[in-house]
Protein backbone atom coordinates (compact mmCIF):
# COMPACT_ATOMS: atom_id res chain seq x y z
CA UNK A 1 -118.03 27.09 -101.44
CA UNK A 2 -115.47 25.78 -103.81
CA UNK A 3 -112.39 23.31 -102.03
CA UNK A 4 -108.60 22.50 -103.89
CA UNK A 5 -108.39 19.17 -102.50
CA UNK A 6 -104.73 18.29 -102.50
CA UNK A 7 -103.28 14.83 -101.79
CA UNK A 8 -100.88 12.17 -103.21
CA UNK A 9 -103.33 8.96 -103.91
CA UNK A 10 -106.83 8.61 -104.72
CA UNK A 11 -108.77 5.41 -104.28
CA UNK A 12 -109.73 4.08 -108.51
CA UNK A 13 -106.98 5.92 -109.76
CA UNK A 14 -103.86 5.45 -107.48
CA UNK A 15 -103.21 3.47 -103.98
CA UNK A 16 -100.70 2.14 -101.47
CA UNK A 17 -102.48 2.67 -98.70
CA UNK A 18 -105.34 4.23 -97.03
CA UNK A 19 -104.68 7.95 -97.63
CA UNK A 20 -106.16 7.02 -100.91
CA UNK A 21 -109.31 5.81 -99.40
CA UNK A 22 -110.17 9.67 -97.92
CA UNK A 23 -108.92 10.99 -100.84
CA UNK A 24 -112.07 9.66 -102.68
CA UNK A 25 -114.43 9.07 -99.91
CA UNK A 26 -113.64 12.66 -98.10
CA UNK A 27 -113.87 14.79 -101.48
CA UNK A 28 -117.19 12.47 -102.60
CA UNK A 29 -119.34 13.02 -99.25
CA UNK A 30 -118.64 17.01 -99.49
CA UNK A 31 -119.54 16.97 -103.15
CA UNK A 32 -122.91 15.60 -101.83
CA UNK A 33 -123.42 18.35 -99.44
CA UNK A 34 -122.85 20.39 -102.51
CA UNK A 35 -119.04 22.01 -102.39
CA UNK A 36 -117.48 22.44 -105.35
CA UNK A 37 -114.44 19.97 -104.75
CA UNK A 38 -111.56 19.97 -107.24
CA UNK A 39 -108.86 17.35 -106.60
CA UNK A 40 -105.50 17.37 -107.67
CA UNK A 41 -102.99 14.44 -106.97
CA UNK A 42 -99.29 13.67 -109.23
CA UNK A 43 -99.50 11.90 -112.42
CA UNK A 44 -97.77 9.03 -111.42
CA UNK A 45 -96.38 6.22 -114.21
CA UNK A 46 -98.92 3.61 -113.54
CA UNK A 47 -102.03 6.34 -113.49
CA UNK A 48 -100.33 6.91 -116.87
CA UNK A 49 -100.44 3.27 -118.28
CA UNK A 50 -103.96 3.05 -117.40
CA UNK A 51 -105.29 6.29 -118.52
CA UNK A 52 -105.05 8.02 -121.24
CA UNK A 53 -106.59 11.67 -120.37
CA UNK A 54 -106.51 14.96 -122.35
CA UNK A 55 -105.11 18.26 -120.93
CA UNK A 56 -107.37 20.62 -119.01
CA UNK A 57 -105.14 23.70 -120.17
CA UNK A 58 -102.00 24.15 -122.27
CA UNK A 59 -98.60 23.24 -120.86
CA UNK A 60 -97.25 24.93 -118.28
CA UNK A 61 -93.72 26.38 -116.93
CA UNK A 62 -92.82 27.40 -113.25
CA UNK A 63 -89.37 29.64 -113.23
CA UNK A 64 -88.43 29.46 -109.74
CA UNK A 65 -84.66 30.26 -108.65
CA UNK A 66 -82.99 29.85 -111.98
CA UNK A 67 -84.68 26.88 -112.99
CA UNK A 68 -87.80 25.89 -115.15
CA UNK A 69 -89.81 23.20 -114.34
CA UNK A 70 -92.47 22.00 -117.31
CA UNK A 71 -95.61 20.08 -116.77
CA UNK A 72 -98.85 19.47 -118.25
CA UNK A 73 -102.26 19.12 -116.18
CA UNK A 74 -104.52 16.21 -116.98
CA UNK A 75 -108.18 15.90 -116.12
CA UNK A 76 -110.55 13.00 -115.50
CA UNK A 77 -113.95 13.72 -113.90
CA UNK A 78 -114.62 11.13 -111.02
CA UNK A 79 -118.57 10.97 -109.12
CA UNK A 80 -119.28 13.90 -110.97
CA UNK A 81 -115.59 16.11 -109.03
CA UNK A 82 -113.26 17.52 -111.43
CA UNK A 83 -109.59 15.51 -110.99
CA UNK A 84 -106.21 17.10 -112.12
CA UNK A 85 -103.15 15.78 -112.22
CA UNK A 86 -99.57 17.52 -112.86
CA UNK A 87 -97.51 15.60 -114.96
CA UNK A 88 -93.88 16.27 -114.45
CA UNK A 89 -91.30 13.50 -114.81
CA UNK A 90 -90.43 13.64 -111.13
CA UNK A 91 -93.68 11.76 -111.27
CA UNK A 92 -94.08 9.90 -115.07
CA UNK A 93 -90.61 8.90 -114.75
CA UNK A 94 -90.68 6.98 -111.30
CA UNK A 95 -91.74 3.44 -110.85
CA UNK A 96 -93.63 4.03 -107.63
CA UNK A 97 -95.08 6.83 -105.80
CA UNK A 98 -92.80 7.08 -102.54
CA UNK A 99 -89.87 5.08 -102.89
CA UNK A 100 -88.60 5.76 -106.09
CA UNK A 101 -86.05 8.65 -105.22
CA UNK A 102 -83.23 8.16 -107.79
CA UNK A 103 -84.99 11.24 -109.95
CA UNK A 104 -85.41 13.79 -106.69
CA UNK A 105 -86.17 13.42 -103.22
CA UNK A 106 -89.53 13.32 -101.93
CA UNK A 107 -89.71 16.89 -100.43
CA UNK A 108 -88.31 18.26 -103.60
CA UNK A 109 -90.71 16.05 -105.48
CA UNK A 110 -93.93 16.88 -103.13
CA UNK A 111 -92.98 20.40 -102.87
CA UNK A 112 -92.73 20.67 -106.78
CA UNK A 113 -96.19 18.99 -107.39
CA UNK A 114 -98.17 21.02 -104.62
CA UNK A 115 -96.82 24.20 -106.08
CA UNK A 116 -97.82 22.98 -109.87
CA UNK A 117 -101.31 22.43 -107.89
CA UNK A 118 -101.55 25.79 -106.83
CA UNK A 119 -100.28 27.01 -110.21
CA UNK A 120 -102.31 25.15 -111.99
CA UNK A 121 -105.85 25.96 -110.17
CA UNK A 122 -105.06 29.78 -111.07
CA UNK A 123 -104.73 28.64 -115.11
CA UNK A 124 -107.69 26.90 -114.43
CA UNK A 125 -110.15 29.60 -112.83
CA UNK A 126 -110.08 27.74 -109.78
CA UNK A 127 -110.30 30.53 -107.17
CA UNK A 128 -110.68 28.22 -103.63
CA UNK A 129 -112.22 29.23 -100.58
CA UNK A 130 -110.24 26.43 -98.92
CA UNK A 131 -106.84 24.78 -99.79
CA UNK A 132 -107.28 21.25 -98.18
CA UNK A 133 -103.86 19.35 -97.76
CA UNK A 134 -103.12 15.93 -96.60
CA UNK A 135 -99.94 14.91 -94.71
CA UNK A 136 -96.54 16.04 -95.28
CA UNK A 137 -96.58 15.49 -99.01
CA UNK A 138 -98.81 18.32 -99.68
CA UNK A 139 -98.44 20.25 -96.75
CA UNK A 140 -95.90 23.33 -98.09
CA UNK A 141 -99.18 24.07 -99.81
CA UNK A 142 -100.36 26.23 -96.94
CA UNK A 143 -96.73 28.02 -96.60
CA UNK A 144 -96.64 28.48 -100.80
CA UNK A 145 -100.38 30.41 -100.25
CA UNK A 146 -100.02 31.90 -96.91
CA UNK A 147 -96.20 33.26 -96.98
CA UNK A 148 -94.81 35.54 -99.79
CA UNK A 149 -93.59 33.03 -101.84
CA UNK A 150 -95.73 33.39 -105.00
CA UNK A 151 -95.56 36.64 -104.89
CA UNK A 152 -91.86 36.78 -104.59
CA UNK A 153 -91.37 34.52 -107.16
CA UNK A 154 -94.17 35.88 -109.58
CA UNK A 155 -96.08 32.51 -110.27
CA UNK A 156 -99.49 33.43 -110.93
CA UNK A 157 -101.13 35.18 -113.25
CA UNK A 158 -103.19 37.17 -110.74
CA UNK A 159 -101.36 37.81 -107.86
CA UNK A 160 -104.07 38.42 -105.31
CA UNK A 161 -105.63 34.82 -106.38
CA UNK A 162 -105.62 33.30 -103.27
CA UNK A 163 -105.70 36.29 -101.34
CA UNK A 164 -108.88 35.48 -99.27
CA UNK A 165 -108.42 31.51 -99.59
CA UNK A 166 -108.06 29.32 -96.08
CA UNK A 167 -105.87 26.59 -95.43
CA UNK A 168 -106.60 23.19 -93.37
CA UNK A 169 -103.85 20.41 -92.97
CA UNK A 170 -105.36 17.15 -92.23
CA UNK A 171 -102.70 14.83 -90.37
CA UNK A 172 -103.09 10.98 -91.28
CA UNK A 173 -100.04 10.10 -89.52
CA UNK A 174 -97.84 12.52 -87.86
CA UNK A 175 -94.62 10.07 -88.07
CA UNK A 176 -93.96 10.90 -91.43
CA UNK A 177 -92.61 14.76 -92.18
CA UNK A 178 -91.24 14.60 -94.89
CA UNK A 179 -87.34 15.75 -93.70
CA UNK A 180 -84.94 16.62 -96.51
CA UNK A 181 -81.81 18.79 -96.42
CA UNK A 182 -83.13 22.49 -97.53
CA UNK A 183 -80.06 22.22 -100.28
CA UNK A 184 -81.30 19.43 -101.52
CA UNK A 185 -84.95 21.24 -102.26
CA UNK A 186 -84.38 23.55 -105.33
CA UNK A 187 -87.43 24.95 -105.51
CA UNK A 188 -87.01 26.81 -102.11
CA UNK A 189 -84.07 29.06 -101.25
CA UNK A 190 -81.96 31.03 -98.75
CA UNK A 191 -84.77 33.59 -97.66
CA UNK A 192 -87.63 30.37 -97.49
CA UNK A 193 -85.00 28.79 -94.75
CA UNK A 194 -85.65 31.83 -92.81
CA UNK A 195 -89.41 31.04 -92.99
CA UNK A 196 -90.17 27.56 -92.94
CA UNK A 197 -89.42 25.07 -90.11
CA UNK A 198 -85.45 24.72 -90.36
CA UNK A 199 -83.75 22.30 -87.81
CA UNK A 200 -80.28 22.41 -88.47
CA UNK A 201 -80.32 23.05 -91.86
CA UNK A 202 -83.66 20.17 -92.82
CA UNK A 203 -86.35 21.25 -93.86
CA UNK A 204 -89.85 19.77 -92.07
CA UNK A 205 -92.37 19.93 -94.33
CA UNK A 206 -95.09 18.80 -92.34
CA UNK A 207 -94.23 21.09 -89.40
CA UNK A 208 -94.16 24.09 -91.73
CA UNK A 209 -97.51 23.30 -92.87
CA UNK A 210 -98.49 23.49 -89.33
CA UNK A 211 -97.31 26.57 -89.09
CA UNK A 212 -98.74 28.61 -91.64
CA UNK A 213 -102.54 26.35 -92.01
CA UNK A 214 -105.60 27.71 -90.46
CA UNK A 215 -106.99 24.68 -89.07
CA UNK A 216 -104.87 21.27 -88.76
CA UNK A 217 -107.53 18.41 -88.67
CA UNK A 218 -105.90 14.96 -87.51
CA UNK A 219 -107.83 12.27 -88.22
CA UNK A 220 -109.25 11.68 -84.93
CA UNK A 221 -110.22 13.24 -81.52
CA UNK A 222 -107.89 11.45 -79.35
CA UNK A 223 -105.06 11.24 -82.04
CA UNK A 224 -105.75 15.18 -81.98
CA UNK A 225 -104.90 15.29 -77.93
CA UNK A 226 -102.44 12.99 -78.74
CA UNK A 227 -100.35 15.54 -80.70
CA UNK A 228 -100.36 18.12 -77.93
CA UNK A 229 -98.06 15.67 -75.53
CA UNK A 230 -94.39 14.79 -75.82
CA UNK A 231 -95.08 10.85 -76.03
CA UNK A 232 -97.67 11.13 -78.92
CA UNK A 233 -97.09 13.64 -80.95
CA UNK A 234 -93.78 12.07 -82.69
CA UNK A 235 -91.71 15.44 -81.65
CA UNK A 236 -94.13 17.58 -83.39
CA UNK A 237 -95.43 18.83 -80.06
CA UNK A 238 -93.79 22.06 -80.02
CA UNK A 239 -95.55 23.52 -83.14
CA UNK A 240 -98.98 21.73 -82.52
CA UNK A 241 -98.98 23.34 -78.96
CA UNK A 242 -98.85 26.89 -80.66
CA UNK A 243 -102.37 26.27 -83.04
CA UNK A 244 -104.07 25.63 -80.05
CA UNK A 245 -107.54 26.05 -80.84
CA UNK A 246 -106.99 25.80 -84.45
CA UNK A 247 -105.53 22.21 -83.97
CA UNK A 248 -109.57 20.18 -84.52
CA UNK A 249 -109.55 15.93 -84.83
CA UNK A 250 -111.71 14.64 -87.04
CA UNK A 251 -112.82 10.97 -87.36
CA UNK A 252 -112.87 9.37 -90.78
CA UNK A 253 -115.60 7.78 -92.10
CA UNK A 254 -115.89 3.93 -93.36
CA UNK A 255 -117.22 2.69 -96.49
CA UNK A 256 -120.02 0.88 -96.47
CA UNK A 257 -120.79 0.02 -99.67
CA UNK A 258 -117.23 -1.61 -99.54
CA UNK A 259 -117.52 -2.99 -96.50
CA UNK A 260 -121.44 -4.92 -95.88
CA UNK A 261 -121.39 -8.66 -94.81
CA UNK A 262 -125.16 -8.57 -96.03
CA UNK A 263 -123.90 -7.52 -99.66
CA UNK A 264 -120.37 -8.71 -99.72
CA UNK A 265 -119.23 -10.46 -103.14
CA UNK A 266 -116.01 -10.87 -101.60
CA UNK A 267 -117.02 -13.21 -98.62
CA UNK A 268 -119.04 -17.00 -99.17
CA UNK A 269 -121.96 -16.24 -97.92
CA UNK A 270 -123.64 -12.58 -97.00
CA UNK A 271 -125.15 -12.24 -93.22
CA UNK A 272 -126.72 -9.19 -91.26
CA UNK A 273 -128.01 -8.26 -87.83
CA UNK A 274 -131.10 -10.47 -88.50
CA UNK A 275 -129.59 -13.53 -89.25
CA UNK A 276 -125.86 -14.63 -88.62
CA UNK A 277 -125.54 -17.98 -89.79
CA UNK A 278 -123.48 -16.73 -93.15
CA UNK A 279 -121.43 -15.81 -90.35
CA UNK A 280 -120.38 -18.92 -89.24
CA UNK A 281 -120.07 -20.13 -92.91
CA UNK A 282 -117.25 -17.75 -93.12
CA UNK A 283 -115.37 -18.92 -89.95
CA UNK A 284 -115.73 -22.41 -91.08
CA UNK A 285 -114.40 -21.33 -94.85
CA UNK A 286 -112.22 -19.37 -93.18
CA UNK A 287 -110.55 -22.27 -90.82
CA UNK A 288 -110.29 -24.11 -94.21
CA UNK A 289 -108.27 -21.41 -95.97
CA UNK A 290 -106.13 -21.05 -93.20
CA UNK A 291 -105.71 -25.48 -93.12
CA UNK A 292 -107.23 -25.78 -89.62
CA UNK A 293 -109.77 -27.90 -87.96
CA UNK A 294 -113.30 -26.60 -88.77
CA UNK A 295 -114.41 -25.97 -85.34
CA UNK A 296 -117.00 -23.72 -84.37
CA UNK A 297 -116.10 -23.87 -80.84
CA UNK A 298 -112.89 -23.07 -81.44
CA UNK A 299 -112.38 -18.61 -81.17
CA UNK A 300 -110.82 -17.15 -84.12
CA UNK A 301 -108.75 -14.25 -83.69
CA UNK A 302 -107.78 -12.68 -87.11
CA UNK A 303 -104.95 -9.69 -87.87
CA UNK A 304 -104.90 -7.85 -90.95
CA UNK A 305 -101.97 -4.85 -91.45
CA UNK A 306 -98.55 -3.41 -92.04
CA UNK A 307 -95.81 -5.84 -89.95
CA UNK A 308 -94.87 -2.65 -88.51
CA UNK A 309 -93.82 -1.77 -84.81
CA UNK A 310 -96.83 0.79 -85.15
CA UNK A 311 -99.46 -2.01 -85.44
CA UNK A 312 -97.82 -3.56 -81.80
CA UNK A 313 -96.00 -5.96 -82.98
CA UNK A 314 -93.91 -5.37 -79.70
CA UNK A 315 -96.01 -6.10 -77.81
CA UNK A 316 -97.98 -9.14 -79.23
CA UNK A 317 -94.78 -11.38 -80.50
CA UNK A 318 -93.10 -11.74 -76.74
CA UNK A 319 -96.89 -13.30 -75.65
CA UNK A 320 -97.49 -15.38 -79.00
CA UNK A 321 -96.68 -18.60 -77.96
CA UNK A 322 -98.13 -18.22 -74.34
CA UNK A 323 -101.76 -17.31 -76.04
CA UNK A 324 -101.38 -20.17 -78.65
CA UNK A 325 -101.57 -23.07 -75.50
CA UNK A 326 -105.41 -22.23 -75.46
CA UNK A 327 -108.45 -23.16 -77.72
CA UNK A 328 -107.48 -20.64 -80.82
CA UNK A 329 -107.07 -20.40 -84.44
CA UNK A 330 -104.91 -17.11 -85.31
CA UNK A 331 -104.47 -15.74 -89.00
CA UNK A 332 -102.82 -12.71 -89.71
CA UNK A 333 -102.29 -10.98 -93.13
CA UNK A 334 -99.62 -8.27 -93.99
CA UNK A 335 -96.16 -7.40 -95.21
CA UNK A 336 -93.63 -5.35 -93.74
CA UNK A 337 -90.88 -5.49 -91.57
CA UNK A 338 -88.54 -8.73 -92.06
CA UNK A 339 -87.79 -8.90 -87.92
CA UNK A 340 -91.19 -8.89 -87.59
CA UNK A 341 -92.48 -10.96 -90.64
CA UNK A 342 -89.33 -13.82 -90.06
CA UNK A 343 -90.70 -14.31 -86.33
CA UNK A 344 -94.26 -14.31 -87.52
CA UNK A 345 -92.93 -17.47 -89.54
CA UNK A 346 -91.08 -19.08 -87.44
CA UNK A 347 -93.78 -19.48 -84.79
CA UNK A 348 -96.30 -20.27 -87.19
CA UNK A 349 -94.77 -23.29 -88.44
CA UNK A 350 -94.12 -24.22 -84.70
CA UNK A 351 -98.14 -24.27 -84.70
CA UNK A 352 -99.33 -25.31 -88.17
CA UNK A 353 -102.61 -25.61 -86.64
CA UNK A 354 -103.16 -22.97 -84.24
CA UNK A 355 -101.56 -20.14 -86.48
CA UNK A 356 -101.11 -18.85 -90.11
CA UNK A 357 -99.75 -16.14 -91.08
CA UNK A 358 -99.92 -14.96 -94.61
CA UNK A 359 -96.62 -12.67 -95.64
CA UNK A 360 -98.79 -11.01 -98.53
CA UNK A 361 -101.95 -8.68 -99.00
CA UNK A 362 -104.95 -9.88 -100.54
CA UNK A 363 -108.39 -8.05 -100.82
CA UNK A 364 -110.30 -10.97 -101.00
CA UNK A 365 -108.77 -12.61 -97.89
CA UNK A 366 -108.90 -9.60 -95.58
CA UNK A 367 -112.49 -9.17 -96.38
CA UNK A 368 -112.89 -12.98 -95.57
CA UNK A 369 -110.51 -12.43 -92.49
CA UNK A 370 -112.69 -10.02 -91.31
CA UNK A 371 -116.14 -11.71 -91.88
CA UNK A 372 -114.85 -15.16 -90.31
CA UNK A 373 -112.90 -13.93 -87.18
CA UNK A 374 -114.74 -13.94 -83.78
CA UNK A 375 -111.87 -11.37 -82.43
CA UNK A 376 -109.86 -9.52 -84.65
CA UNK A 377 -106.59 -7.34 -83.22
CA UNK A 378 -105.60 -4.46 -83.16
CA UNK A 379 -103.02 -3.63 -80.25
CA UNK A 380 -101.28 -0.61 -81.85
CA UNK A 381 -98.52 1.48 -80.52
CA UNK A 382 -100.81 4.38 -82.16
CA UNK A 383 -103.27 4.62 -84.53
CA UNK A 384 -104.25 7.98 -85.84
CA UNK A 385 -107.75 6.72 -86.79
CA UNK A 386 -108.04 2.71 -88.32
CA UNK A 387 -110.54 1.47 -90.11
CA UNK A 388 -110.36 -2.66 -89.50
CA UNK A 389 -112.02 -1.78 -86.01
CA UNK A 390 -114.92 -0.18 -87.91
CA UNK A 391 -115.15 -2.80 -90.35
CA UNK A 392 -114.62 -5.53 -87.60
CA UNK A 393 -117.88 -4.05 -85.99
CA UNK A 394 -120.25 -4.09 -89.39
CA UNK A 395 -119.39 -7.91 -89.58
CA UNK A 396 -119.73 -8.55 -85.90
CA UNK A 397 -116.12 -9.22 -85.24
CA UNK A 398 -115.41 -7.85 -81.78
CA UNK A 399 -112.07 -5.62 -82.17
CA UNK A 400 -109.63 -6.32 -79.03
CA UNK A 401 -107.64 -3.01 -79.02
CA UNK A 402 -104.91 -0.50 -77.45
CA UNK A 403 -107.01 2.72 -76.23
CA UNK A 404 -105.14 5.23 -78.37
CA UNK A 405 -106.29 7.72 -81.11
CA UNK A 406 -109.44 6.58 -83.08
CA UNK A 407 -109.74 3.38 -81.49
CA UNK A 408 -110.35 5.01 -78.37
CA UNK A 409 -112.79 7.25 -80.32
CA UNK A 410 -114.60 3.59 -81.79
CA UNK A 411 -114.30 0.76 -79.23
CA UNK A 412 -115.44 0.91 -76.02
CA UNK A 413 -115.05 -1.72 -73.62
CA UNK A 414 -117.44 -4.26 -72.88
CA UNK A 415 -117.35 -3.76 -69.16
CA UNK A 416 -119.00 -0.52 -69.64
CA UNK A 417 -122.26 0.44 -71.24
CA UNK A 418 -122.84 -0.12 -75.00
CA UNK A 419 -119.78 -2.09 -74.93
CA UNK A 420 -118.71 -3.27 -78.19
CA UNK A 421 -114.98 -4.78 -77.96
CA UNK A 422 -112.51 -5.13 -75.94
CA UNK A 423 -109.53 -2.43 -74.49
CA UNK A 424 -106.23 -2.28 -72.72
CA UNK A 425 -104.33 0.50 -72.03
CA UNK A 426 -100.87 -0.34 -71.11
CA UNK A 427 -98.15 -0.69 -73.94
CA UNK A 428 -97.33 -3.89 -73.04
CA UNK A 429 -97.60 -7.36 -74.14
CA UNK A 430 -98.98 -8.68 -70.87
CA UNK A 431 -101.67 -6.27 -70.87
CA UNK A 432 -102.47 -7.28 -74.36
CA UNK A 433 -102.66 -10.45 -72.95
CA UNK A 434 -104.93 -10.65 -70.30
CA UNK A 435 -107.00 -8.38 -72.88
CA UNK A 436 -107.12 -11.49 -75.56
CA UNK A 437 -107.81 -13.50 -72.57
CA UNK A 438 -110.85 -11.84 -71.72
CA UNK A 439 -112.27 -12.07 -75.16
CA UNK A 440 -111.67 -16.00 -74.56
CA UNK A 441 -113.41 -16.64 -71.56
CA UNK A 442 -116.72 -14.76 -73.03
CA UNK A 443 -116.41 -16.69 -75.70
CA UNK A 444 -116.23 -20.29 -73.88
CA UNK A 445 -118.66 -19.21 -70.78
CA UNK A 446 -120.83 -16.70 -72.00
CA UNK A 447 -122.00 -16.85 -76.24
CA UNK A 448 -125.63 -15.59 -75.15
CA UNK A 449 -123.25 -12.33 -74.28
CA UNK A 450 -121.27 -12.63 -77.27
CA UNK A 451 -124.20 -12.33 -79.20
CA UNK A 452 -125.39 -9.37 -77.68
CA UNK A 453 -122.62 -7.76 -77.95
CA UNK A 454 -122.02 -8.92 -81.80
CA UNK A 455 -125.66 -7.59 -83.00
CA UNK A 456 -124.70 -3.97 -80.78
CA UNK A 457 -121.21 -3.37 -82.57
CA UNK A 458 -123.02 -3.83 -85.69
CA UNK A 459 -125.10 -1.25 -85.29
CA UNK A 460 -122.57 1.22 -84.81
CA UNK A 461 -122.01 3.63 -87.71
CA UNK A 462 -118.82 5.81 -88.49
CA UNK A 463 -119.71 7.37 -91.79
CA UNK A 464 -118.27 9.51 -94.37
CA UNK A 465 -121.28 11.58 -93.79
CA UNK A 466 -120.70 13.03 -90.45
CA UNK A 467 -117.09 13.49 -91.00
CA UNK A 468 -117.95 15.83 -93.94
CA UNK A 469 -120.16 17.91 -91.81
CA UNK A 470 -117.71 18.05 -89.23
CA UNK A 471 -114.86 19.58 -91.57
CA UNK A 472 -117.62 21.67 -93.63
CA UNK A 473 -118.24 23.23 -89.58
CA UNK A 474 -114.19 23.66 -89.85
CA UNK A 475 -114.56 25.55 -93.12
CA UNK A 476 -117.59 27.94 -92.53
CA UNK A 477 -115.75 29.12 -89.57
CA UNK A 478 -112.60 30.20 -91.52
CA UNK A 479 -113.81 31.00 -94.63
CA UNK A 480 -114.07 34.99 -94.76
């Protein structure tokens, strides 16, 4: 079976976030199961500073409503997958991936590349069985294969190409859609506004590649249900509701070999199952770091992610100050919102030593974060899948989170059986509250509990394995 995997950041060659993580991990695990994966991302300015890669085939042109649009296709080979990427100064001529819109706009931009993509894999022999897109920046991909539009347009050498290929849209995070005035996207034109998703005159990328994909795949089972109801689907509701069946969550997988306290250069000392006492090295160094009392009676909570009002911000600033009277040590990590960063300050310095909060992002100190914390939060608004839960568990750092999307699919509460954090439900910062309150009292009354509890969540497993399985099941049942 042979896979176009198309997406706008791979992890070791491009990343602002954690789309790039599945864009390596997702592509590498099916490779193992033996799919022939082919990835394709843009050729962004800094991929072009450091590499310097030769071009899989000669350049190319795309002649698409009066205009030409030129690019090359380079070609690395990463664990053993073929990687292409179309360079086209929408791309080599921006200084970062998203943001940089003084060129084009991002759905002209996203739309261009995806359709280079598909271009480009019929130059190159590649004849898919699946298309594979990831959020709304490659999403038009399943509308450029599955409407009329090459065809119309006459952009491949073989026009029956893709004729028996599948599409399958996985959603990261439905709350970006990529929205753009259709005039201000050249590459479509007056009959495509008849047959994408057109509100008013925008174009919706993501919702169009609902539309026309075979399977949609959001990155979770819950954040799946989610999608079908008017509260968390971020208005996209109405065109989930019609896949039905088709629409199929998915959990992501963690890396391991990233993320093990037993082989962890990043942290001071390495711990496992067996043997915690690296553990508490790493709360004490951690303490230190953060210029607090070393006190190993005193519960860490750590926070490590976008100041955003998705993370629940909302909820955790109005309570702050009310959970800093107890026994705690808080550090949180992240950029992001100034509102939400400025107030993160301000209390902070109220309680030099009780709170720190670090308005940066550091790999080092989230892995140390992680590995030192006793608690570590995670009260989101939503949260298509996360990943600091799963790597909370593998370094027995009880997660205390909101029971939406994949955390409801990873944490279970430790009032029930095989309990391995802690959950609230309401989306509120009392509730939140009383949550982090709970995790406080085990911790004082009960650390035979704790313990138990620590050595159980580490057990748990979310890998990159099963979740390729799960979306090779997707493909064998669409492939014809």
């Amino acid at each position: 079976m042979q896979v176009l995997f198309l997406i706008s950041e791979v992890e070791d060659i491009i990343k602002t976030g954690g789309l790039a993580d599945v864009g390596k991990a997702l592509p590498s695990a099916l490779h193992k199961k033996g799919i022939d994966v082919a990835i394709v991302l843009p050729y962004y300015r800094d991929i072009s500073m450091d590499f310097d890669l030769p071009d899989a085939i000669p350049p190319q042109v795309l002649h698409i409503n009066g205009q030409s649009f030129g690019y090359r296709v380079k070609q690395l080979s990463l664990d053993g997958m073929n990687v292409y990427m179309i360079d086209h100064e929408y791309f080599s001529l921006s200084e970062t991936p998203y943001t940089d819109t003084t060129i084009a706009n991002n759905a002209q931009k996203f739309s261009l590349f995806t359709l280079c993509a598909i271009c480009a894999a019929n130059e190159l022999g590649i004849k898919p069985d699946i298309v594979h897109t990831n959020d709304w920046h490659t999403s038009m991909g399943s509308y450029f294969i599955k409407s009329d539009f090459l065809m119309r347009h006459n952009l491949l050498t073989e026009p029956d190409w893709f004729h028996d290929t599948a599409t399958v849209l996985s959603i990261h995070n439905a709350a970006f859609q990529g929205i753009e005035g259709l005039d201000q996207v050249s590459v479509l034109d007056h009959i495509d506004a008849g047959k994408v998703y057109n509100q008013n005159g925008y174009l919706n990328m993501l919702r169009t590649g609902i539309l026309y994909s075979d399977r949609i795949c959001p990155v979770s089972p819950s954040y799946a249900r989610e999608l079908f109801t008017d509260m968390g689907s971020h208005g996209i509701n109405d065109v989930i509701s019609q896949k039905g069946d088709a629409v199929i969550g998915i959990l992501n997988g963690c890396d391991y070999a990233q993320w093990d306290p037993a082989n962890d250069s990043l942290i001071p000392a390495n711990f496992k199952s067996s043997d915690l006492t690296g553990k508490a090295l790493c709360k004490a160094a951690l303490q230190v770091r953060a210029e607090f009392e070393q006190s190993p009676n005193t519960a860490v909570f750590g926070m490590v992610c976008r100041a955003t009002r998705q993370k629940g911000f909302d909820f955790l600033l109005p309570i702050l100050e009310d959970i800093l009277q107890h026994n705690i040590h808080l550090i949180i990590m992240g950029t992001g919102e100034s509102r939400i960063t400025s107030e993160l300050n301000r209390i902070s310095m109220l309680y030099p030593g009780k709170m720190r909060f670090f308005d940066a992002f550091s790999g080092e100190l989230s892995h140390l974060i992680e590995a030192g914390s006793d608690f570590f939060l995670m009260p989101s608004e939503f949260e298509p899948c996360g990943l600091n839960q799963m790597y909370s568990l593998a370094y027995a750092t009880l997660p205390i989170v909101r029971r939406v999307g994949g955390l409801a699919d990873t944490i279970t509460d430790i009032r029930l059986p095989n309990g391995n954090g802690f959950v609230f439900d309401e989306p509120d910062g009392l509730a939140l509250a009383n949550c982090i309150r709970r995790a406080l009292i085990l911790f004082e009354q009960d650390q035979a509990k704790m313990n138990e509890i620590k050595l159980r969540a580490m057990k748990v497993k979310f890998t990159w394995d099963t979740a390729a399985q799960n979306y090779l099941s997707v493909y064998r049942g669409i492939v014809i």
